[in-house]
Structure formats: C-alpha cells, structure tokens
C-alpha atoms as a PDB file:
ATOM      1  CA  UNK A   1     140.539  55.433 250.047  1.00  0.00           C
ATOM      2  CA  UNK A   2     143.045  53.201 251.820  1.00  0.00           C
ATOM      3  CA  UNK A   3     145.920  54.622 253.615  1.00  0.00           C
ATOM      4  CA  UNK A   4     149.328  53.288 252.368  1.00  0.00           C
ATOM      5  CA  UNK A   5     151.643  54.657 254.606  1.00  0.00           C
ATOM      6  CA  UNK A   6     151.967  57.349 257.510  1.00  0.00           C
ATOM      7  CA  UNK A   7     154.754  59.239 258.555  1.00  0.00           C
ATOM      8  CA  UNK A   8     155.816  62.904 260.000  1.00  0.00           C
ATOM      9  CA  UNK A   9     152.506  63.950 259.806  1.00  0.00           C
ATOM     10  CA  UNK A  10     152.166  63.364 255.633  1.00  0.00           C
ATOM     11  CA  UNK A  11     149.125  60.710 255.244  1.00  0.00           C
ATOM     12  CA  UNK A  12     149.902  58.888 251.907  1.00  0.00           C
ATOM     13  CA  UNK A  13     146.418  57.263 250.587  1.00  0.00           C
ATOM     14  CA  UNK A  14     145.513  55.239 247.047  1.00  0.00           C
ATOM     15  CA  UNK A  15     142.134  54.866 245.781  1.00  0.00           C
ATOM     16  CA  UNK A  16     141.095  51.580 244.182  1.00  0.00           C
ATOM     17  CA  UNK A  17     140.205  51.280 240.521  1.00  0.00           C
ATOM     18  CA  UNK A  18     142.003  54.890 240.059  1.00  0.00           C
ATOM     19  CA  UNK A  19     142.658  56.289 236.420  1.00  0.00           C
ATOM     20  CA  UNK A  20     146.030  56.643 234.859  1.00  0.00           C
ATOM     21  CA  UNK A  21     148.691  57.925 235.372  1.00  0.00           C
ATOM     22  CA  UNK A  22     150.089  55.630 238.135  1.00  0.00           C
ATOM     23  CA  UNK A  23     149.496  57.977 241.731  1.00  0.00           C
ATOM     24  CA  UNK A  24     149.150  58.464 245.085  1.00  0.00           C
ATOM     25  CA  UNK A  25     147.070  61.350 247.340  1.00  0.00           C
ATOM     26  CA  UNK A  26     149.055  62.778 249.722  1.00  0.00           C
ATOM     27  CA  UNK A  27     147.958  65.225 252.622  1.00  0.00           C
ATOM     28  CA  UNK A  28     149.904  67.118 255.282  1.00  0.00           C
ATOM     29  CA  UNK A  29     148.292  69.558 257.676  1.00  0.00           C
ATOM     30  CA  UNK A  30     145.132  69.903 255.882  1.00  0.00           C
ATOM     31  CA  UNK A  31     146.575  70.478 252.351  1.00  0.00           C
ATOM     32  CA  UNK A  32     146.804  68.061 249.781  1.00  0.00           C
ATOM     33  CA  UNK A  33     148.000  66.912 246.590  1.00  0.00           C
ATOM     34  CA  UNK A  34     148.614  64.259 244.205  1.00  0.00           C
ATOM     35  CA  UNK A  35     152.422  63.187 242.808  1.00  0.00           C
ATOM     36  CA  UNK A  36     153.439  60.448 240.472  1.00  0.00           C
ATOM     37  CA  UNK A  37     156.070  57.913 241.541  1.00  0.00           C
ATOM     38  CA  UNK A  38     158.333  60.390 239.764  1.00  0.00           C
ATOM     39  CA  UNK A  39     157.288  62.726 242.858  1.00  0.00           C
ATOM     40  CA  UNK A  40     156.014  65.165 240.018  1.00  0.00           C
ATOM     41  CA  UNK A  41     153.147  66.914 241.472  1.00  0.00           C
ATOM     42  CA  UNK A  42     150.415  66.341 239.521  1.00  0.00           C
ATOM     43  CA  UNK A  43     147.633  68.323 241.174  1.00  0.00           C
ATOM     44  CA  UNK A  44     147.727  70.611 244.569  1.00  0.00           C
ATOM     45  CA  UNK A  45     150.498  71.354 247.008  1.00  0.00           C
ATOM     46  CA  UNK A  46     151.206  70.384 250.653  1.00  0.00           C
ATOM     47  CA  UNK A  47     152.038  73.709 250.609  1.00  0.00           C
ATOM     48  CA  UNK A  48     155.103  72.928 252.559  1.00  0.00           C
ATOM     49  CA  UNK A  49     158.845  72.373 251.028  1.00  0.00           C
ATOM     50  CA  UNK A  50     160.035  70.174 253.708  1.00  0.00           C
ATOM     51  CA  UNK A  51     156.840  67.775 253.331  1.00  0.00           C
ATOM     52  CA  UNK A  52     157.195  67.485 249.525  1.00  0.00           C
ATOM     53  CA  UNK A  53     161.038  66.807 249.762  1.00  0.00           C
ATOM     54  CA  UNK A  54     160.077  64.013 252.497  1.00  0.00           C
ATOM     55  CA  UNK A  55     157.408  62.349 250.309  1.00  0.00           C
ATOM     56  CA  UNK A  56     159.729  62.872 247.267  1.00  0.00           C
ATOM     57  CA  UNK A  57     162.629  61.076 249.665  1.00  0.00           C
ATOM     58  CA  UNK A  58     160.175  58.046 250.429  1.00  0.00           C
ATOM     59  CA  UNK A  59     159.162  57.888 246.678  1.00  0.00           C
ATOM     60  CA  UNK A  60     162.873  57.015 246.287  1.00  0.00           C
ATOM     61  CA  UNK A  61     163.133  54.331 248.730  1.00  0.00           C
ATOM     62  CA  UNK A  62     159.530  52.979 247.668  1.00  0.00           C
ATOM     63  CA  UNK A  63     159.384  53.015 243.977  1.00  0.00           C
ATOM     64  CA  UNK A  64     158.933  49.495 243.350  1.00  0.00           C
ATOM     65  CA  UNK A  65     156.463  48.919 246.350  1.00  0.00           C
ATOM     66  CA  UNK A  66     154.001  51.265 244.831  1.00  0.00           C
ATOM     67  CA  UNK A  67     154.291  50.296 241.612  1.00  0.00           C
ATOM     68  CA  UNK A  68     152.935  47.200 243.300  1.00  0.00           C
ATOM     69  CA  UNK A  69     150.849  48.548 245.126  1.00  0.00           C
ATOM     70  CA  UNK A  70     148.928  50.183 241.918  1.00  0.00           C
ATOM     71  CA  UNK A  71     148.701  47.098 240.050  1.00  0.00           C
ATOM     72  CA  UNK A  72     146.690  45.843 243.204  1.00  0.00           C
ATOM     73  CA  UNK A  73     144.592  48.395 243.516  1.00  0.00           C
ATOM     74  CA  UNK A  74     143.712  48.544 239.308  1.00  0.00           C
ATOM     75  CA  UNK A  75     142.697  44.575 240.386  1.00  0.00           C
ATOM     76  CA  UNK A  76     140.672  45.265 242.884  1.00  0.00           C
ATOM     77  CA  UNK A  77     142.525  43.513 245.284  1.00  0.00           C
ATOM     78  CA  UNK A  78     143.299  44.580 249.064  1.00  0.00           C
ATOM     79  CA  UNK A  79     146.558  47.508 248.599  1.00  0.00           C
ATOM     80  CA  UNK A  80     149.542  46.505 250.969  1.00  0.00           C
ATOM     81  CA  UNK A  81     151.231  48.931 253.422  1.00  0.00           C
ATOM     82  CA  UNK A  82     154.551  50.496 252.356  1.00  0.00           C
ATOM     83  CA  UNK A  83     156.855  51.529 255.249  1.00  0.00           C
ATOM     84  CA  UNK A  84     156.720  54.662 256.683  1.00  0.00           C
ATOM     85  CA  UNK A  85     160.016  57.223 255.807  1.00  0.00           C
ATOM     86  CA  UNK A  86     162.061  57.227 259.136  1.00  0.00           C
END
C-alpha cells in the first residue's frame, strides 16, 4: 500500500484498486484507522484527539489532491505524494 504523505508521526497510505467510498488508511503510533476526505472515520481510531484533528486539518488543505490521488489509484496508475501538514 503506497504511502501518500508523512507527517508528525501520522503515516497516511492508499491502496490501489480500493473499493468505494473514496479513503485513505491512516496510522499513528501503532493504531490505525480509515477516514473519508470528509475526515469521517470510517473504521478504527488513532486513538489520539490531537492526531485525528491533524489528519482532519490536512484533509482540509488536501481535498482536491486526494481526490486525485483516488482516481489514480482506481486506474491503476502510480498514486502521487500529497504534502505533508506543517
């Protein structure tokens, strides 16, 4: 599963081919979960508040990018790398 981003410790990852609804895994410190580009949690927890609010925060800024990114990976084609939150 490619990784799409990195940042404050939160791994953000999107598996090729994936099934609807539009997604991305996310893990932080050994817990995981998956969240819509919403940032509705759709499975799991990072079991951290301040990790969800940051991926929530980069969904924000990165909306359009992983739409993008999604239709690329549903084509089989190689999924770019969206900035990191800073």
């Amino acid at each position: 599963m490619p990784e799409i981003s990195r940042f404050f410790g939160i791994i953000i990852r999107m598996f090729y081919d994936e099934h609807n609804p539009p997604h991305f895994h996310a893990e932080y410190s050994g817990s995981k979960a998956l969240f819509d580009f919403r940032g509705n949690i759709l499975k799991g927890s990072l079991e951290s508040r301040t990790a969800t609010r940051l991926v929530r925060e980069w969904i924000d800024f990165h909306a359009a990018e992983l739409d993008a990114a999604w239709k690329m990976a549903r084509d089989g084609k190689k999924i770019m790398e969206i900035d990191p939150l800073r």
